[in-house]
N, C-alpha and C. Protein backbone atom coordinates (compact mmCIF):
# COMPACT_ATOMS: atom_id res chain seq x y z
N UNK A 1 19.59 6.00 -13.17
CA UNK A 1 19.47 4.62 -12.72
C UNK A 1 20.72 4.24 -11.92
N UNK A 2 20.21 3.50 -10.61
CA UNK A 2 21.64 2.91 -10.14
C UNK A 2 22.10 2.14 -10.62
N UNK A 3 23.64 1.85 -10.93
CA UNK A 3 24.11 0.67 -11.31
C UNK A 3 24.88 -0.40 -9.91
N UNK A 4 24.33 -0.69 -9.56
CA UNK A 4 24.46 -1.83 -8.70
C UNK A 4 25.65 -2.73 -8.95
N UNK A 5 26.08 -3.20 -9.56
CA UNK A 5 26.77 -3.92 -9.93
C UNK A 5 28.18 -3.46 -10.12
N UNK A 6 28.32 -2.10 -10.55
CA UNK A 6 29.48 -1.32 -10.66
C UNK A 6 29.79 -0.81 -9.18
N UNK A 7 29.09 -1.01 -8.03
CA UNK A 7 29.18 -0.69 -6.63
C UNK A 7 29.09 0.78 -6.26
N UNK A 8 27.97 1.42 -7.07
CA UNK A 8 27.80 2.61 -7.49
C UNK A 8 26.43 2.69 -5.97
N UNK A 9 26.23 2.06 -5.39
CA UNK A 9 24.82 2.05 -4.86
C UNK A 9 25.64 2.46 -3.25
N UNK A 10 24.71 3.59 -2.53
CA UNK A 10 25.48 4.12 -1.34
C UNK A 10 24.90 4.04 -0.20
N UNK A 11 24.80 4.56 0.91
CA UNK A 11 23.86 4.36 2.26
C UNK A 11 22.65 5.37 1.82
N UNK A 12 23.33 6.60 1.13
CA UNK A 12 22.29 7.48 1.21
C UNK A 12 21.35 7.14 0.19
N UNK A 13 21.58 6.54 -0.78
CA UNK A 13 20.74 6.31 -2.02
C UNK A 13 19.65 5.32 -1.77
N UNK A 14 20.11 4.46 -0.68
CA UNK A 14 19.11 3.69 0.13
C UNK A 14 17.80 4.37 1.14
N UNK A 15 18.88 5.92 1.83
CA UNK A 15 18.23 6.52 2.55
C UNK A 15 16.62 6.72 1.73
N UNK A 16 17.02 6.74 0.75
CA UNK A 16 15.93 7.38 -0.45
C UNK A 16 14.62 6.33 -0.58
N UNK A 17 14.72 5.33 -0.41
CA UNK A 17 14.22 4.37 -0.93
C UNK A 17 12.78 3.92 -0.22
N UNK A 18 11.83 4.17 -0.73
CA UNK A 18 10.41 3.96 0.08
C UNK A 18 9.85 2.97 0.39
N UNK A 19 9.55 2.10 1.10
CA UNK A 19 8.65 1.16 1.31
C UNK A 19 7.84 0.98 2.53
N UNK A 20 6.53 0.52 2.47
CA UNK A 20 5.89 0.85 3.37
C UNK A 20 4.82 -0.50 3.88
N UNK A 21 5.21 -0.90 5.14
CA UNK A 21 5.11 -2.19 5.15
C UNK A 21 2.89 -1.90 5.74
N UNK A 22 2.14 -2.24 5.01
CA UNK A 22 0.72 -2.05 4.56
C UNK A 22 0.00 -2.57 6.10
N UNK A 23 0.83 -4.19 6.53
CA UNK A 23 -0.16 -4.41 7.35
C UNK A 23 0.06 -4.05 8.61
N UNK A 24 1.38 -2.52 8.68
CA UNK A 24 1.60 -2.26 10.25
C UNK A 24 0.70 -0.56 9.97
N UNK A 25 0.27 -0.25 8.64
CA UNK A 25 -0.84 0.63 8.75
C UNK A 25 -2.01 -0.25 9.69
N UNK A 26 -2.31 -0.89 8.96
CA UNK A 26 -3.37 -2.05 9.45
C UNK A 26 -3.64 -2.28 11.03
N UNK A 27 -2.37 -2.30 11.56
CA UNK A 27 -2.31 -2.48 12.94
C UNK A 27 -2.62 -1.22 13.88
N UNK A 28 -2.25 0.03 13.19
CA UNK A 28 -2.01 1.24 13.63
C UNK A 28 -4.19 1.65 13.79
N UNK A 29 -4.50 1.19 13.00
CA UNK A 29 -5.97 1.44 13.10
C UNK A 29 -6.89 0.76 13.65
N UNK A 30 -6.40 -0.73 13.80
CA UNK A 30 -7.07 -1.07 14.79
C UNK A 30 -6.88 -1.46 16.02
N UNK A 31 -5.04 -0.33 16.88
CA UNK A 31 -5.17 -0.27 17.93
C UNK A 31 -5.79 0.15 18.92
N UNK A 32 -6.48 1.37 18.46
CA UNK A 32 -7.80 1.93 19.65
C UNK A 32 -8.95 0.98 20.31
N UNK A 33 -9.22 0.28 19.16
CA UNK A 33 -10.75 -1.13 18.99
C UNK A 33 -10.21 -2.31 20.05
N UNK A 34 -8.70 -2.59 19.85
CA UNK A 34 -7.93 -3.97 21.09
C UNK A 34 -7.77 -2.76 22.26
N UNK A 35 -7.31 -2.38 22.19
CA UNK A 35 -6.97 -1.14 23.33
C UNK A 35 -7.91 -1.07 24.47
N UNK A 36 -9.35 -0.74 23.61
CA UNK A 36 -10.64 -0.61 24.11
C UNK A 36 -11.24 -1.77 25.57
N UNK A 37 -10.62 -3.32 24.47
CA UNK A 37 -10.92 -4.78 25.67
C UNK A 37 -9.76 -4.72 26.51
N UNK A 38 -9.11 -3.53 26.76
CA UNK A 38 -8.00 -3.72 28.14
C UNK A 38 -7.88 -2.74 28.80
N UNK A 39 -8.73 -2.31 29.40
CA UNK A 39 -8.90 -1.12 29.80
C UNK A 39 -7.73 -0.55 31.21
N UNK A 40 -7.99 -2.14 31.85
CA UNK A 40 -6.53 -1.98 33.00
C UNK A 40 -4.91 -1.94 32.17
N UNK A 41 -4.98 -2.10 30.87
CA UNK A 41 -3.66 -2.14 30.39
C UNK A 41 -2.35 -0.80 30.54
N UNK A 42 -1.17 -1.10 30.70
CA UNK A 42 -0.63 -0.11 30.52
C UNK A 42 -0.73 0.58 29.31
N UNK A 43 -0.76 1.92 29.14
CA UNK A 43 -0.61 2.51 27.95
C UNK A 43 0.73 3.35 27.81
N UNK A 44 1.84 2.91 28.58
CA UNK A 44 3.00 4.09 28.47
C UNK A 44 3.55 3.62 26.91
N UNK A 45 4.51 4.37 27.10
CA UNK A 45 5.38 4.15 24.95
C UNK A 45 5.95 2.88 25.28
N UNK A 46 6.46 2.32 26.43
CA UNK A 46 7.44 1.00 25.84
C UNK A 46 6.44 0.27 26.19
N UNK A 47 4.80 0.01 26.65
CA UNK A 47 4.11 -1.03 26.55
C UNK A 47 3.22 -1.14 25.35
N UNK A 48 3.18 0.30 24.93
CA UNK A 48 2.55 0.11 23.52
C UNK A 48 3.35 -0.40 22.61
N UNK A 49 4.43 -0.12 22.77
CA UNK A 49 5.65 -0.28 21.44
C UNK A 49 5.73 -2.20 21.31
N UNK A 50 5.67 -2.38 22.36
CA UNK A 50 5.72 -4.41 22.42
C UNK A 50 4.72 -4.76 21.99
N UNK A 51 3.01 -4.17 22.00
CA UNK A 51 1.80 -4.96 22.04
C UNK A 51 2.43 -4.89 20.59
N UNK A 52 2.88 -3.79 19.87
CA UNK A 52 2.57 -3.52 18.19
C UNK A 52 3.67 -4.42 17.98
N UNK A 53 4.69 -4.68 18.27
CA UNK A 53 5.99 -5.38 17.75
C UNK A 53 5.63 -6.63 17.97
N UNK A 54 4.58 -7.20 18.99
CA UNK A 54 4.69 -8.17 18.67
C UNK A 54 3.58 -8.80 17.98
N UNK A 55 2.47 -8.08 17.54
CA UNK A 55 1.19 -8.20 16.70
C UNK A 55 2.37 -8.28 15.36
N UNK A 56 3.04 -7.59 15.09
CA UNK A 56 3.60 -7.48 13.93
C UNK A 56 4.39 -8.58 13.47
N UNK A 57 4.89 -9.17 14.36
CA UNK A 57 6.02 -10.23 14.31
C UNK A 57 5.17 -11.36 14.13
N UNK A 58 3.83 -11.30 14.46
CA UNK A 58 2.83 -12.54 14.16
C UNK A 58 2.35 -12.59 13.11
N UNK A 59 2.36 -11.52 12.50
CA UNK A 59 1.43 -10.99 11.35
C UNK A 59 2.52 -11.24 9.87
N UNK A 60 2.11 -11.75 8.42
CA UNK A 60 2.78 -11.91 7.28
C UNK A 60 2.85 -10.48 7.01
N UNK A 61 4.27 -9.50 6.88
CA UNK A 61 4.27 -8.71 6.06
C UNK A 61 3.62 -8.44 4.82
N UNK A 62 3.17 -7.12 4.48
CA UNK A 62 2.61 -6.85 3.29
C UNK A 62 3.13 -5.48 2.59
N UNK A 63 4.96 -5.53 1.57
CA UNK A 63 5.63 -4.29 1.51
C UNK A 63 5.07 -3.98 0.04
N UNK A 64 4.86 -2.63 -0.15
CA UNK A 64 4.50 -1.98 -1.63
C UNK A 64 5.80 -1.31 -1.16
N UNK A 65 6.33 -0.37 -2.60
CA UNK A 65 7.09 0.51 -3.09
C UNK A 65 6.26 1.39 -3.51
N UNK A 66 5.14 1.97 -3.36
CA UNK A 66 4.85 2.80 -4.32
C UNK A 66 3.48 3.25 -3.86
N UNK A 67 2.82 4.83 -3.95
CA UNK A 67 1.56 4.59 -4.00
C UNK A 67 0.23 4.22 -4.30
N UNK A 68 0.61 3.77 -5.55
CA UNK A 68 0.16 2.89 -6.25
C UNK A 68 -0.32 1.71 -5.89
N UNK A 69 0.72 1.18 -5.71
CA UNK A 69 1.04 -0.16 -4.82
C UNK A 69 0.16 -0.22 -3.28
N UNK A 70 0.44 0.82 -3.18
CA UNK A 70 -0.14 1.13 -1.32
C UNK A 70 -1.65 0.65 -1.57
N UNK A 71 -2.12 1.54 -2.48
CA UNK A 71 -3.64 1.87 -2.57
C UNK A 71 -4.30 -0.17 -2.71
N UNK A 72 -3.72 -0.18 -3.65
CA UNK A 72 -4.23 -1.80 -4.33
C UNK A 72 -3.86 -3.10 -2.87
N UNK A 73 -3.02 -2.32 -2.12
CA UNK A 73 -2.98 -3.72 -1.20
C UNK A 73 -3.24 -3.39 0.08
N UNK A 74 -4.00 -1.85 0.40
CA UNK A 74 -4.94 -0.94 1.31
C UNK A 74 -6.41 -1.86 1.17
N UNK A 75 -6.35 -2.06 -0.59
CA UNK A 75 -7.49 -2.31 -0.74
C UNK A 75 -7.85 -4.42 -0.52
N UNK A 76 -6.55 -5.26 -0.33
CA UNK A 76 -6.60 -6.69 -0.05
C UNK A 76 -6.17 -6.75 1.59
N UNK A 77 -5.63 -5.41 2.18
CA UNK A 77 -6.37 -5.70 3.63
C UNK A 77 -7.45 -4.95 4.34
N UNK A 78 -8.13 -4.78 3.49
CA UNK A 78 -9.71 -4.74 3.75
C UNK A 78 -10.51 -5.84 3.83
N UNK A 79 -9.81 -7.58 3.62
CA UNK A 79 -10.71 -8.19 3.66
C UNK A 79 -10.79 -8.36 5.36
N UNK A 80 -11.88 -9.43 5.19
CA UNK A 80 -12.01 -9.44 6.61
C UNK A 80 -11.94 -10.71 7.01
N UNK A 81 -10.88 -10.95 6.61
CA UNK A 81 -9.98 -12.08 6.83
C UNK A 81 -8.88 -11.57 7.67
N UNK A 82 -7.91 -10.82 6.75
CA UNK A 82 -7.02 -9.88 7.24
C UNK A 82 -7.63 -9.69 8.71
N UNK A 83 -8.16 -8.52 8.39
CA UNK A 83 -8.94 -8.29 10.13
C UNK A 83 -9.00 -9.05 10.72
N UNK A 84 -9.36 -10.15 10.77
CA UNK A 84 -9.49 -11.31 11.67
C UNK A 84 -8.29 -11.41 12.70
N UNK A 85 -7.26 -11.72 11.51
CA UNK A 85 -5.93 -12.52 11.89
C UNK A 85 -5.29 -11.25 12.69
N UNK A 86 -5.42 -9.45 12.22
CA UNK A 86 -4.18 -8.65 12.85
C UNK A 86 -4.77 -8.45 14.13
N UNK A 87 -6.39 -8.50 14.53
CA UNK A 87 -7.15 -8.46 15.86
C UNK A 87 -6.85 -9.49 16.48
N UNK A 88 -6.93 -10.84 15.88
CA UNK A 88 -6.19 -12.23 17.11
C UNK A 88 -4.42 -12.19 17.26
N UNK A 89 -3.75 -11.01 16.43
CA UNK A 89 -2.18 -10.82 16.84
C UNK A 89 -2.50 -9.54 17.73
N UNK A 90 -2.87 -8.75 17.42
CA UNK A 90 -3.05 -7.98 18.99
C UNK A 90 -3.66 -8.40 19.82
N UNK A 91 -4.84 -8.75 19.89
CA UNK A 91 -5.09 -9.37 21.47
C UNK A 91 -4.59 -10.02 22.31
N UNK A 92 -3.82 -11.59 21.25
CA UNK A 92 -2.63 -11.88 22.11
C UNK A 92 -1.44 -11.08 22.54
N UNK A 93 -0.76 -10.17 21.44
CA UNK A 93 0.08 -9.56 22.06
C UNK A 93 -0.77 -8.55 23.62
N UNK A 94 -1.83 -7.93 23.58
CA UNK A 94 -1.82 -7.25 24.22
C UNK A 94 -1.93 -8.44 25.35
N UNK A 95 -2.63 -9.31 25.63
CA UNK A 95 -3.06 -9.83 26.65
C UNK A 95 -1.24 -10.13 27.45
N UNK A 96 -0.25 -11.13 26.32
CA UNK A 96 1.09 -10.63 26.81
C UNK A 96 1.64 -9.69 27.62
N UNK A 97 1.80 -8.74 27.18
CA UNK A 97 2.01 -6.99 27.61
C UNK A 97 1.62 -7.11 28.94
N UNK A 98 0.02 -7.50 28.97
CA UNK A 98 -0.31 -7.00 30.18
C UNK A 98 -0.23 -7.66 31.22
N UNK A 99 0.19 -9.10 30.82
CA UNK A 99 0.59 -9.82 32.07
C UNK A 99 2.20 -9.89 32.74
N UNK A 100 2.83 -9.14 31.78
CA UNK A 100 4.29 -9.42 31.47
C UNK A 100 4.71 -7.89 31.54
N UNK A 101 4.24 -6.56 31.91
CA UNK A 101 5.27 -5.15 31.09
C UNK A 101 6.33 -5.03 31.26
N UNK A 102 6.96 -4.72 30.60
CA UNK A 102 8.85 -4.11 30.98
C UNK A 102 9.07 -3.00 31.14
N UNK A 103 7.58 -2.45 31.43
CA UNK A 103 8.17 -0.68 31.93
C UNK A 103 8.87 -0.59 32.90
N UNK A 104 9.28 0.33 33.50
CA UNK A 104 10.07 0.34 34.74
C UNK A 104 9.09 1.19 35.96
């Protein structure tokens, strides 16, 4: 166990430390489906990297520690509610992106 308090806790012990933020899985699967309504869009890495950063930045985090954890809140953004909201943060982001890119 770390003891925290004794200042026993290090960079690397952090390195260790898992968490896995659920609703940028979420995003990751239904980028092909937004992707799909932009067909003139750029697709290079720094215009994809903004549509997702900024779907994400719209979107309420959802962090588990654990797989456990993963599975049970895999399974509360399945509603389709969720869906709703991470498809109206990408579309806006993408529609952004594509009026705006910063590729070079």
């Amino acid at each position: 166990m770390v003891d925290i308090m004794a200042g026993k806790l290090t960079s690397d012990m952090l390195k260790d430390l898992t968490v896995t933020n659920v609703m940028e899985m979420v995003v990751d699967e239904q980028f092909p489906i937004v992707m799909q309504k932009f067909p003139g869009a750029c697709c290079c890495t720094q215009c994809l990297s903004d549509i997702k950063a900024l779907a994400l930045n719209n979107l309420k985090p959802h962090y588990v520690s654990s797989d456990r954890g993963n599975l049970f809140e895999r399974i509360n953004t399945s509603d389709m509610m969720v869906k709703v909201d991470v498809l109206r943060a990408m579309t806006e982001a993408a529609e952004k992106v594509t009026r705006n890119p910063r590729h070079e």
